[in-house]
Protein backbone atom coordinates (compact mmCIF):
# COMPACT_ATOMS: atom_id res chain seq x y z
CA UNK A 1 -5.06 14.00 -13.27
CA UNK A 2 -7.33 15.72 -10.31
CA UNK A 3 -5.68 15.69 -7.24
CA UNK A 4 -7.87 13.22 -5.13
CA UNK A 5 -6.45 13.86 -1.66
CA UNK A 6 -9.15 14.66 0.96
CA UNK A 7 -8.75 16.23 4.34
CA UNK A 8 -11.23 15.77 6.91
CA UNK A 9 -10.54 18.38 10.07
CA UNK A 10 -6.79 17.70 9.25
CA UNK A 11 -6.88 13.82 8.69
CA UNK A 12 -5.74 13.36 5.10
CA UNK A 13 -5.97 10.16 3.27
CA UNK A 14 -5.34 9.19 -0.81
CA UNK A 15 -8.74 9.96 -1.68
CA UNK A 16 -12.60 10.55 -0.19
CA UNK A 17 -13.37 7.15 -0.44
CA UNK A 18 -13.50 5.80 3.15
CA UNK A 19 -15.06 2.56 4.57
CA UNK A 20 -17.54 3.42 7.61
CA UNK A 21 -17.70 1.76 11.14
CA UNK A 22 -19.29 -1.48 9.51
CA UNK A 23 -18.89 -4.80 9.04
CA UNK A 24 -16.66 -4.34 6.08
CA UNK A 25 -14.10 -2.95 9.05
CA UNK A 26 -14.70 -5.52 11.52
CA UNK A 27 -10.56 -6.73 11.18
CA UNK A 28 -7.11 -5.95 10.57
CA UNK A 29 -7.43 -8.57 7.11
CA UNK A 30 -10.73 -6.30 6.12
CA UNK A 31 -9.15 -3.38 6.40
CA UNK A 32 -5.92 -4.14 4.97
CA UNK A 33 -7.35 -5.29 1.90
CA UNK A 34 -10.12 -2.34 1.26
CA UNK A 35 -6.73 -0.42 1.53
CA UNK A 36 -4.89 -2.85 -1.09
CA UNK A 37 -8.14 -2.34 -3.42
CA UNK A 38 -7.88 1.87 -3.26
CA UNK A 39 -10.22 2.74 0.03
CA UNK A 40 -8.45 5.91 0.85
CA UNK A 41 -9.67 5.32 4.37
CA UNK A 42 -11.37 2.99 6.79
CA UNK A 43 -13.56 3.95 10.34
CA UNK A 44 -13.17 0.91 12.87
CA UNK A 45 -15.84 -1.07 14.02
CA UNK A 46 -17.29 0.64 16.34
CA UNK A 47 -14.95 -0.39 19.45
CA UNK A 48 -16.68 -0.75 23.50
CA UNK A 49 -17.54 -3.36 25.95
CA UNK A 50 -17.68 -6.54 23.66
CA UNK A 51 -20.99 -7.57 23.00
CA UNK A 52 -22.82 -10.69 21.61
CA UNK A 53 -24.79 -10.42 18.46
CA UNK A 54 -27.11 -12.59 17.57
CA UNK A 55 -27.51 -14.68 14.24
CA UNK A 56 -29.89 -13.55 11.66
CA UNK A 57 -29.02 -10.36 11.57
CA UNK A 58 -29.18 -8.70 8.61
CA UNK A 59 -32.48 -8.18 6.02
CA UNK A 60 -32.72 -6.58 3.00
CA UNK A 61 -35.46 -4.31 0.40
CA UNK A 62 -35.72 -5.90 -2.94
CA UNK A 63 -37.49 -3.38 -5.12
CA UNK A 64 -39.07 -4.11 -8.89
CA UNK A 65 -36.48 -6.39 -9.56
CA UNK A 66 -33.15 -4.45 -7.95
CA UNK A 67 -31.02 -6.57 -5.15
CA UNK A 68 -30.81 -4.58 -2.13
CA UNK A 69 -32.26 -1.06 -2.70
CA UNK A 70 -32.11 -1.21 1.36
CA UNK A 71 -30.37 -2.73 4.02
CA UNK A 72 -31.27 -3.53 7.31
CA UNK A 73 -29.03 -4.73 10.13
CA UNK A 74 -29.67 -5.64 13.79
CA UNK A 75 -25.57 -6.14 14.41
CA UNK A 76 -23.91 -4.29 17.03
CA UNK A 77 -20.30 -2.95 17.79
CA UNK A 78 -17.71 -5.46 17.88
CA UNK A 79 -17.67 -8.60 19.47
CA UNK A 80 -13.99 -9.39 19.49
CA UNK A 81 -11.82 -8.14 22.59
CA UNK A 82 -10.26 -4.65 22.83
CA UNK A 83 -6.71 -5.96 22.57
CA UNK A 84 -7.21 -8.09 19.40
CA UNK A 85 -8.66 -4.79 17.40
CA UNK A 86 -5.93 -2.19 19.16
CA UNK A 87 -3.29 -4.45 17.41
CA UNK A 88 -4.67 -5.29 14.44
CA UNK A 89 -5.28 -1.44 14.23
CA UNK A 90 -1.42 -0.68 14.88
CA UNK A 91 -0.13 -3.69 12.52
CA UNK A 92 -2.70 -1.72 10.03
CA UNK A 93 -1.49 1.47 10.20
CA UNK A 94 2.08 0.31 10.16
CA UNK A 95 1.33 -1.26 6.84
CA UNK A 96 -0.31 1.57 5.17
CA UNK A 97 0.85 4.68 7.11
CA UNK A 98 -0.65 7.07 4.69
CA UNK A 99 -4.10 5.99 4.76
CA UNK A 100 -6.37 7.22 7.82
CA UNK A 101 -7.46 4.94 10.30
CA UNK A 102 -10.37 6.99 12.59
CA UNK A 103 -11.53 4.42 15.13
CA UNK A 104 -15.29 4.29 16.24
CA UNK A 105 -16.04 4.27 19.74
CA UNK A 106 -18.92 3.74 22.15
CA UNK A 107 -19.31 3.62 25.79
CA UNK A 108 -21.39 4.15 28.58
CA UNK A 109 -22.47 8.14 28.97
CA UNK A 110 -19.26 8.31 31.78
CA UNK A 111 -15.99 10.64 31.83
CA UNK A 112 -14.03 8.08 33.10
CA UNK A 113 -15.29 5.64 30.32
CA UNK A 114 -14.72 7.80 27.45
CA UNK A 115 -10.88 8.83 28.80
CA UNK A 116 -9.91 5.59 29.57
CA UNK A 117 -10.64 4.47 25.58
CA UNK A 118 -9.29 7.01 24.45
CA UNK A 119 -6.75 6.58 25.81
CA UNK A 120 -5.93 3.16 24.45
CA UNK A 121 -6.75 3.61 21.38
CA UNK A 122 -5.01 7.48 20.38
CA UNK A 123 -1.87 4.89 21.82
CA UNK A 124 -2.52 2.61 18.64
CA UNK A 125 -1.65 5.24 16.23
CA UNK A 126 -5.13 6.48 15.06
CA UNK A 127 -5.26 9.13 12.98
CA UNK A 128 -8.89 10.10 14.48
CA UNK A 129 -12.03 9.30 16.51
CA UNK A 130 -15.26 9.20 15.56
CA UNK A 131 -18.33 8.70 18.26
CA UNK A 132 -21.06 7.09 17.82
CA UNK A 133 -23.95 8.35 18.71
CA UNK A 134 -25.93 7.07 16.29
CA UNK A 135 -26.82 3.54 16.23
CA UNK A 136 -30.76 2.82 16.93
CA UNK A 137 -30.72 -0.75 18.32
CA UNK A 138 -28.98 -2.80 21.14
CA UNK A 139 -26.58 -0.31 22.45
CA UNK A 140 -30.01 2.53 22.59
CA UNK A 141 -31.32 0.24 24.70
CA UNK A 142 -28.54 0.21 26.92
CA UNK A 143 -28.25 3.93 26.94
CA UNK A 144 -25.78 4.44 24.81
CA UNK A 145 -26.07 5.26 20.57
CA UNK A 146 -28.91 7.11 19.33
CA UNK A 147 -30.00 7.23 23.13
CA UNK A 148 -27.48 9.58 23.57
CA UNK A 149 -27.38 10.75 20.07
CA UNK A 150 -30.94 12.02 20.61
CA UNK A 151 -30.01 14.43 23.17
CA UNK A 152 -28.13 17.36 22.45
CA UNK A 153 -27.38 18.10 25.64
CA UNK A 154 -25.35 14.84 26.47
CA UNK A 155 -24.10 14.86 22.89
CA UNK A 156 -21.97 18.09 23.99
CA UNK A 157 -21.20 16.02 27.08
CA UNK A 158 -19.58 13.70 25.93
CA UNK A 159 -18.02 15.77 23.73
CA UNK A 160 -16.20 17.47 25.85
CA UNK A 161 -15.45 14.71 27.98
CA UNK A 162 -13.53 12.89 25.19
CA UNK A 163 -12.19 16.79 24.10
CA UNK A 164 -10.35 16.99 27.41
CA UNK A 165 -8.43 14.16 26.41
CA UNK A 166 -8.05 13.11 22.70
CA UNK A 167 -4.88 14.36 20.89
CA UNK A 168 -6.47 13.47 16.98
CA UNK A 169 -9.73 14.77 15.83
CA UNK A 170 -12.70 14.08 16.78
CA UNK A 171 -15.74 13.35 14.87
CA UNK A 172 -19.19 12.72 16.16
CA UNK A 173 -21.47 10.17 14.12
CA UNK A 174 -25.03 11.88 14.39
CA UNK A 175 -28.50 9.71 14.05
CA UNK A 176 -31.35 10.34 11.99
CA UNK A 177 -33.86 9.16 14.52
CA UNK A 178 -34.23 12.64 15.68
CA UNK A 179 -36.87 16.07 14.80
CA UNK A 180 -34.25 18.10 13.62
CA UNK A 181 -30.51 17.04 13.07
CA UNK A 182 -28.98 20.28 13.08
CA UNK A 183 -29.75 20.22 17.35
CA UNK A 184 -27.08 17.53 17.61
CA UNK A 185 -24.64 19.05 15.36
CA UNK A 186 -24.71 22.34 16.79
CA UNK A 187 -24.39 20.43 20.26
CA UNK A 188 -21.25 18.80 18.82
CA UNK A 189 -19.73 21.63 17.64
CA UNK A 190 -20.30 23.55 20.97
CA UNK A 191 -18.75 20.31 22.51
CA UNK A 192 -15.38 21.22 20.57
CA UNK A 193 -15.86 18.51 17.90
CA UNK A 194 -13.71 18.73 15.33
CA UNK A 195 -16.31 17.17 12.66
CA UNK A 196 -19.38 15.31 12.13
CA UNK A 197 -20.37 12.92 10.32
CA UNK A 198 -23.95 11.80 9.32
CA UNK A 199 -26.18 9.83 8.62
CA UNK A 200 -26.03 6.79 10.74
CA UNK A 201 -28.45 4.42 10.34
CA UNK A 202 -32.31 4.62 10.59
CA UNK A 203 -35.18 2.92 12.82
CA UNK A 204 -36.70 0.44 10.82
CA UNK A 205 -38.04 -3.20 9.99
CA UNK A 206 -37.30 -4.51 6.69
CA UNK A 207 -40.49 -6.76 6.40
CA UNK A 208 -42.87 -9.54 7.21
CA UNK A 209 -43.17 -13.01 6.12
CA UNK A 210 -46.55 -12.87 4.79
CA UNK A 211 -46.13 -17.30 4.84
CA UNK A 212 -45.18 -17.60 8.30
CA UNK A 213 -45.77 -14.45 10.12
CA UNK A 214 -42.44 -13.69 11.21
CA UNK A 215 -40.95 -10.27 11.01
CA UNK A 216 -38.07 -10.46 8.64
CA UNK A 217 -35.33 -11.23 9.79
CA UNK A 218 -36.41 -12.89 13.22
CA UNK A 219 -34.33 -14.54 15.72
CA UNK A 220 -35.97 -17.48 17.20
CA UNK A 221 -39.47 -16.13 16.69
CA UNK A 222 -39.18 -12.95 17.69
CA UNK A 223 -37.90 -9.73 15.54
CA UNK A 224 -36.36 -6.36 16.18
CA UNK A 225 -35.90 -2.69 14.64
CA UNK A 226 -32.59 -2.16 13.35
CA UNK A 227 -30.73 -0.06 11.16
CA UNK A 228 -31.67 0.93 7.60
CA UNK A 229 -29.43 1.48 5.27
CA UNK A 230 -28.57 1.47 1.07
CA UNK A 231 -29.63 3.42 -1.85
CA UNK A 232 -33.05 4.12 -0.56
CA UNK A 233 -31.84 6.38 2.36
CA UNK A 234 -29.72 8.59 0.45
CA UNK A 235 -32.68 11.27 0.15
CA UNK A 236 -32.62 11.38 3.60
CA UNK A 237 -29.01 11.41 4.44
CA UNK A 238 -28.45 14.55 1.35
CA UNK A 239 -31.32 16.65 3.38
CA UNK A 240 -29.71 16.63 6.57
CA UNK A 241 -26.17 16.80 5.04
CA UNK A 242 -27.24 19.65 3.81
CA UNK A 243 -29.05 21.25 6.98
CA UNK A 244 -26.05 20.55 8.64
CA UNK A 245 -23.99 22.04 6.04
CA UNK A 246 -25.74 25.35 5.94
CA UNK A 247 -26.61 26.07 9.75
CA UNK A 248 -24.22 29.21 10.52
CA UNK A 249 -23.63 27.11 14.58
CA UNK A 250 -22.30 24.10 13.03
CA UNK A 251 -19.43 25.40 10.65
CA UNK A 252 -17.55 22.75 10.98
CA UNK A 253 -16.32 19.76 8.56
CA UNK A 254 -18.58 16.83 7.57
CA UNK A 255 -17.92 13.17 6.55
CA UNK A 256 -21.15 12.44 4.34
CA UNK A 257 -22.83 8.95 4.66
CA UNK A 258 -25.74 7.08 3.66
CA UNK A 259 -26.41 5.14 0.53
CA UNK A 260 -23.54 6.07 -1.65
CA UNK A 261 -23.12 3.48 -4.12
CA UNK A 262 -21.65 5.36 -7.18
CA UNK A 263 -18.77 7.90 -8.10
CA UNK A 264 -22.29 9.97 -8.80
CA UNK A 265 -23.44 10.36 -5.31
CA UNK A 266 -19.98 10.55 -3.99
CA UNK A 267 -20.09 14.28 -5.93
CA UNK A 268 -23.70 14.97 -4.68
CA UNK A 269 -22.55 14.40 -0.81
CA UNK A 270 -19.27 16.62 -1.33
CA UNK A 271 -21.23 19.14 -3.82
CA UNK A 272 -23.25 19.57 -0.65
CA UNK A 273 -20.63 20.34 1.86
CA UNK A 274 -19.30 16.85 2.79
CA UNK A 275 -15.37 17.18 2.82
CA UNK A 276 -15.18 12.90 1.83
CA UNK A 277 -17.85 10.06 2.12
CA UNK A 278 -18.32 6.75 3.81
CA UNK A 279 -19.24 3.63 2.12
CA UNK A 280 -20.61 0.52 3.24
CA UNK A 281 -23.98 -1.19 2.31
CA UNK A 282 -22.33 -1.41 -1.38
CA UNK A 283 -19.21 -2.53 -0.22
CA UNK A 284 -21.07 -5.05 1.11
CA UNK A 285 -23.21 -5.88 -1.33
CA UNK A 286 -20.52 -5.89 -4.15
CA UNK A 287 -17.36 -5.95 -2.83
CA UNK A 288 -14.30 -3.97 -2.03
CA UNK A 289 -13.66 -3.61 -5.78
CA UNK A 290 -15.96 -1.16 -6.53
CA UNK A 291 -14.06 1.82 -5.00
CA UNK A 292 -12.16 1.03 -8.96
CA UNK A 293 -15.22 2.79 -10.18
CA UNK A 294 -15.67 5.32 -7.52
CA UNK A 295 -11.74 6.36 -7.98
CA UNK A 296 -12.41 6.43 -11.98
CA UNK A 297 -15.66 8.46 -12.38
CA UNK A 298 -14.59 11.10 -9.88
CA UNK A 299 -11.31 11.19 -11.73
CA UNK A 300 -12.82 11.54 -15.20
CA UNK A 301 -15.97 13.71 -13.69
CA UNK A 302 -13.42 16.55 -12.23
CA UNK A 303 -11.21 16.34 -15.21
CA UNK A 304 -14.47 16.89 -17.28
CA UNK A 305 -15.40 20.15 -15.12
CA UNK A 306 -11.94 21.65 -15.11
CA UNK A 307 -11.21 21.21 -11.67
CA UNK A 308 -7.49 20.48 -10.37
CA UNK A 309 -8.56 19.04 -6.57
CA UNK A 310 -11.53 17.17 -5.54
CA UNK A 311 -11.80 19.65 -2.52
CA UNK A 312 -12.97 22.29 -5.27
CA UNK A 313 -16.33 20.32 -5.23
CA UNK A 314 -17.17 20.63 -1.51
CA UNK A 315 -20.05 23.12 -0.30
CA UNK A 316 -20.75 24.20 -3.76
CA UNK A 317 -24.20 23.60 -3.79
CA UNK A 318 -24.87 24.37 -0.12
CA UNK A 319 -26.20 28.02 -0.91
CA UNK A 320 -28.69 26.67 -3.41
CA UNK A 321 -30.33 24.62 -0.99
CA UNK A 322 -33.22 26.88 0.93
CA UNK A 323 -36.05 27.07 3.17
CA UNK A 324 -39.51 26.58 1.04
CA UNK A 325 -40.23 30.03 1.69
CA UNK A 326 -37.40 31.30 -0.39
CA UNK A 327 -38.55 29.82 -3.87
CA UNK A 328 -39.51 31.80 -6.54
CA UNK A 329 -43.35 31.16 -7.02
CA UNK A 330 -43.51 33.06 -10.17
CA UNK A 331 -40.76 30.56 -11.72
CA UNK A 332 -42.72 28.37 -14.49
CA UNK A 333 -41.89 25.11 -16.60
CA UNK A 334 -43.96 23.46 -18.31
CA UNK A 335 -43.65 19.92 -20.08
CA UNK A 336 -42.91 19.14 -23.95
CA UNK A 337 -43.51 15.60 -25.23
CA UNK A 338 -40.30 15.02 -28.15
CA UNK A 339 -42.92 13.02 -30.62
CA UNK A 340 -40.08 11.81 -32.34
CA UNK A 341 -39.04 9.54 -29.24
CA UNK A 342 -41.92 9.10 -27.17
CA UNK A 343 -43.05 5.73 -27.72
CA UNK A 344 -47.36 6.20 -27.26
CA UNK A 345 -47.22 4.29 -23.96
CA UNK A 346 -49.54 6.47 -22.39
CA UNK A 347 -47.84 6.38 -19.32
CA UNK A 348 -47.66 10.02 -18.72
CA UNK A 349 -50.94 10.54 -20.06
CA UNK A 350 -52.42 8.18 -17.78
CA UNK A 351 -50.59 9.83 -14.46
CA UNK A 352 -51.28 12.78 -15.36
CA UNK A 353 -54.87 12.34 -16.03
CA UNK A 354 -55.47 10.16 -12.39
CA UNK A 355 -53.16 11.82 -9.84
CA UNK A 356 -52.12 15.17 -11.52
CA UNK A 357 -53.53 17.92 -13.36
CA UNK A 358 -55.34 16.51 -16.92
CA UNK A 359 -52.80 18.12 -18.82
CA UNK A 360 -51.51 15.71 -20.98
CA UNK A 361 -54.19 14.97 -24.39
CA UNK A 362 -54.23 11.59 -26.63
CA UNK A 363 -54.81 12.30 -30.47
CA UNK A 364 -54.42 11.05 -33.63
CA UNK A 365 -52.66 12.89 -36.84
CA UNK A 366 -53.65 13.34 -40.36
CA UNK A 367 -52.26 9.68 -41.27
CA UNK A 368 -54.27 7.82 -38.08
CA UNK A 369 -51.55 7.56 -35.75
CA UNK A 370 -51.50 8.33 -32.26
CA UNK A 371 -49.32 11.12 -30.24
CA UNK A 372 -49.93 12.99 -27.15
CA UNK A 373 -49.50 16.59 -26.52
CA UNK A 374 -49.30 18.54 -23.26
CA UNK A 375 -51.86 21.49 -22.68
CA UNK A 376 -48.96 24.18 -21.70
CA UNK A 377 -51.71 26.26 -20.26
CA UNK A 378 -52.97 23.74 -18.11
CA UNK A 379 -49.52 22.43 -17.42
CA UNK A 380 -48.58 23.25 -13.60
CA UNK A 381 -44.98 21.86 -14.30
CA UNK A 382 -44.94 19.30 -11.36
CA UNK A 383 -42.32 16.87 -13.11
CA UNK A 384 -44.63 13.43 -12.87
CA UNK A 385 -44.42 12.67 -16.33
CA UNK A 386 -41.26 12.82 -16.69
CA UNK A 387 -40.66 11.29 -13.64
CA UNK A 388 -42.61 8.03 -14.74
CA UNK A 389 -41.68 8.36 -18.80
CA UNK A 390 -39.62 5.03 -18.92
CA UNK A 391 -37.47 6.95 -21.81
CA UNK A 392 -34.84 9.26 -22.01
CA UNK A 393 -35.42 11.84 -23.41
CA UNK A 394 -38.94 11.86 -24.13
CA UNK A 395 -40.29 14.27 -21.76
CA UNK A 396 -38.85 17.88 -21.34
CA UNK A 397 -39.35 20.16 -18.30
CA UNK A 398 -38.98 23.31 -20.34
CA UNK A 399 -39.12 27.52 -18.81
CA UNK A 400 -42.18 28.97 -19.45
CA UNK A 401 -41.24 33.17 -19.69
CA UNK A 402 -44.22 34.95 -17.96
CA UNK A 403 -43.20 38.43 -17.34
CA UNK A 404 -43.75 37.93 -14.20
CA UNK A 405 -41.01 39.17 -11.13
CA UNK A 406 -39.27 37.22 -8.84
CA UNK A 407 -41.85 36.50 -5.95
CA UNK A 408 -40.92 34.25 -2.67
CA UNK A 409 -43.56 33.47 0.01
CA UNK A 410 -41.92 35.02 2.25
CA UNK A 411 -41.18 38.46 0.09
CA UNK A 412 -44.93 38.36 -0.84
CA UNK A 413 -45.70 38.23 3.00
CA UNK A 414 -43.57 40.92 3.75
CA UNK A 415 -45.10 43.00 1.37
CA UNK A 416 -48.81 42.44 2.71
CA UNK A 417 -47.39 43.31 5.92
CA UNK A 418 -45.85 46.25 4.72
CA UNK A 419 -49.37 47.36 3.17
């Protein structure tokens, strides 16, 4: 068996499956069992000034027939006293002193705020911090989240004001509401963080009820931005994982987040230089159980590849990810339809023909029956039709050999300028 044991800027827990600051760790009982079910480690609710939430608060995307593809949330941090959480964090780690506890925290942009949390909770037995600077709604408003997650300059603040004080290691939770990512992550390296993590939550508004008018969800008649979350972000959260991962000013670790939901995208995140994950919108949606499946695929995944430790997997895709500018233009596939599979649904044909490049030909064989066939000289290799083929196997994006060199934008540039 792989070993499974992750280390995040020196916190170590069983495995890289973690819960994140959510309301699947919103209590000592939560916590304690996501830890009985395998979570190798759980982020606290994001701790602060207790706040009221309202009801109606979360929403969710339905997409051609899949249950939550996204989630949207207008919750904020906890809304249960200090005190109860600090013990229920200390009777937590008691219980399960070899799984990492990293408490989320969140208060106003002062030194004396963050030291005195700090404080109080490193007292609890944490085994880290993380800050969070990311969420969009509520706590913006109030200046604190993304509001100070969008500025790199009191990102590094804060940093360091929470630096001159914390004992464990800090992590600062970055938001996605923001130009370029890599800003804040530089600024919280320069701060002294000792990781990031990323992606919190984005701006967003799940819908509109087209029968009554009211923005979905809506409290009392009136609606909100708030958080989106799921499968549908995870895109999103890779890209900046990995723009984070590559800048030479961050070089530091990273806890990957946003819309895992299988032992699959669990390797994508680390593959692209997350040292573990966080999990939460399919915790939520299915359960605390499904880290069973996480723990197994990764298991039988690294076992399949060789590979004695799941830290072998981290960063190893980071230097294949590149600026447009860097791709080889001469590089050509083209597409092959596998007649003996494709089923004549004309789907590709019919993409190909409206949106793409009229590529893709219908005819008929010697005995009357239909196939299509893709023009290879035509064919600009842009994947659609075997993006929308609904089966397996059907379509093949196959290398076209042209002779041709290696040739990047940016090398063909330099050689007209060299001219």
């Amino acid at each position: 068996m792989a070993d499974l044991i992750s280390n995040l800027a020196g916190i170590t827990s069983p495995n890289p499956f973690w819960l994140a600051s959510a309301p699947p760790t919103n209590s000592g009982y939560q916590v304690q069992r996501a830890f009985e079910a395998g979570w190798g480690g759980a982020v606290w609710k994001t701790l602060g000034e207790p706040i009221m939430n309202s009801t109606s608060r979360f929403a969710a995307l339905h997409f051609n027939g899949k249950r939550v593809a996204g989630f949207n949330n207008i919750e904020l941090i906890s809304d249960r006293p200090l005190d109860v959480n600090l013990q229920e964090i200390a009777d937590t780690k008691k219980r399960f002193p070899n799984h990492a506890i990293v408490a989320s925290l969140m208060v106003e942009p002062k030194q004396e705020k963050w030291h005195e949390i700090v404080k109080r909770v490193e007292a609890v037995g944490v085994d880290g911090l993380e800050l969070n600077f990311g969420c969009p709604h509520g706590m913006a408003e109030r200046g604190m989240g993304s509001a100070s997650g969008q500025v790199p300059a009191l990102v590094e603040q804060q940093t360091v004001w929470v630096k001159e004080v914390a004992t464990t290691p800090v992590i600062v939770k970055l938001t996605p509401n923001i130009t370029d990512i890599t800003a804040t992550a530089e600024a919280a390296a320069q701060g002294g963080a000792d990781a990031i993590s990323l992606i919190n939550t984005i701006n967003s508004l799940a819908g509109v009820d087209i029968d009554t008018w009211q923005t979905i969800p809506n409290v009392d008649g009136l609606g909100t931005h708030g958080g989106y979350c799921g499968p549908a972000v995870k895109p999103i959260a890779l890209h900046m994982l990995g723009d984070c991962a590559r800048h030479p000013n961050v070089n530091i670790p990273i806890s990957g987040i946003g819309g895992i939901a299988t032992w699959q995208d669990a390797v994508q995140f680390l593959l692209m230089g997350a040292s573990n994950v966080q999990v939460c919108t399919a915790a939520m949606h299915h359960g605390f159980r499904i880290v069973e499946d996480l723990l197994d695929g990764l298991s039988a995944y690294l076992e399949e590849k060789g590979l004695a430790s799941v830290q072998e997997l981290v960063g190893q895709s980071v230097h294949r990810y590149s600026e447009w500018g860097n791709l080889n233009l001469n590089h050509q596939v083209v597409a092959r339809i596998n007649r003996d599979v494709c089923i004549n649904c004309n789907k590709c044909h019919i993409s190909c023909e409206d949106t793409a490049h009229q590529c893709i030909g219908r005819y008929t064989d010697e005995n009357g029956a239909p196939y299509l066939k893709v023009d290879e000289d035509e064919c600009v290799g842009c994947n659609l039709c075997s993006i929308v083929c609904p089966v397996e196997g059907a379509i093949a994006m196959v290398p076209k050999p042209n002779g041709l060199p290696p040739m990047s934008w940016n090398e063909r540039q330099a050689a007209i300028a060299n001219d």
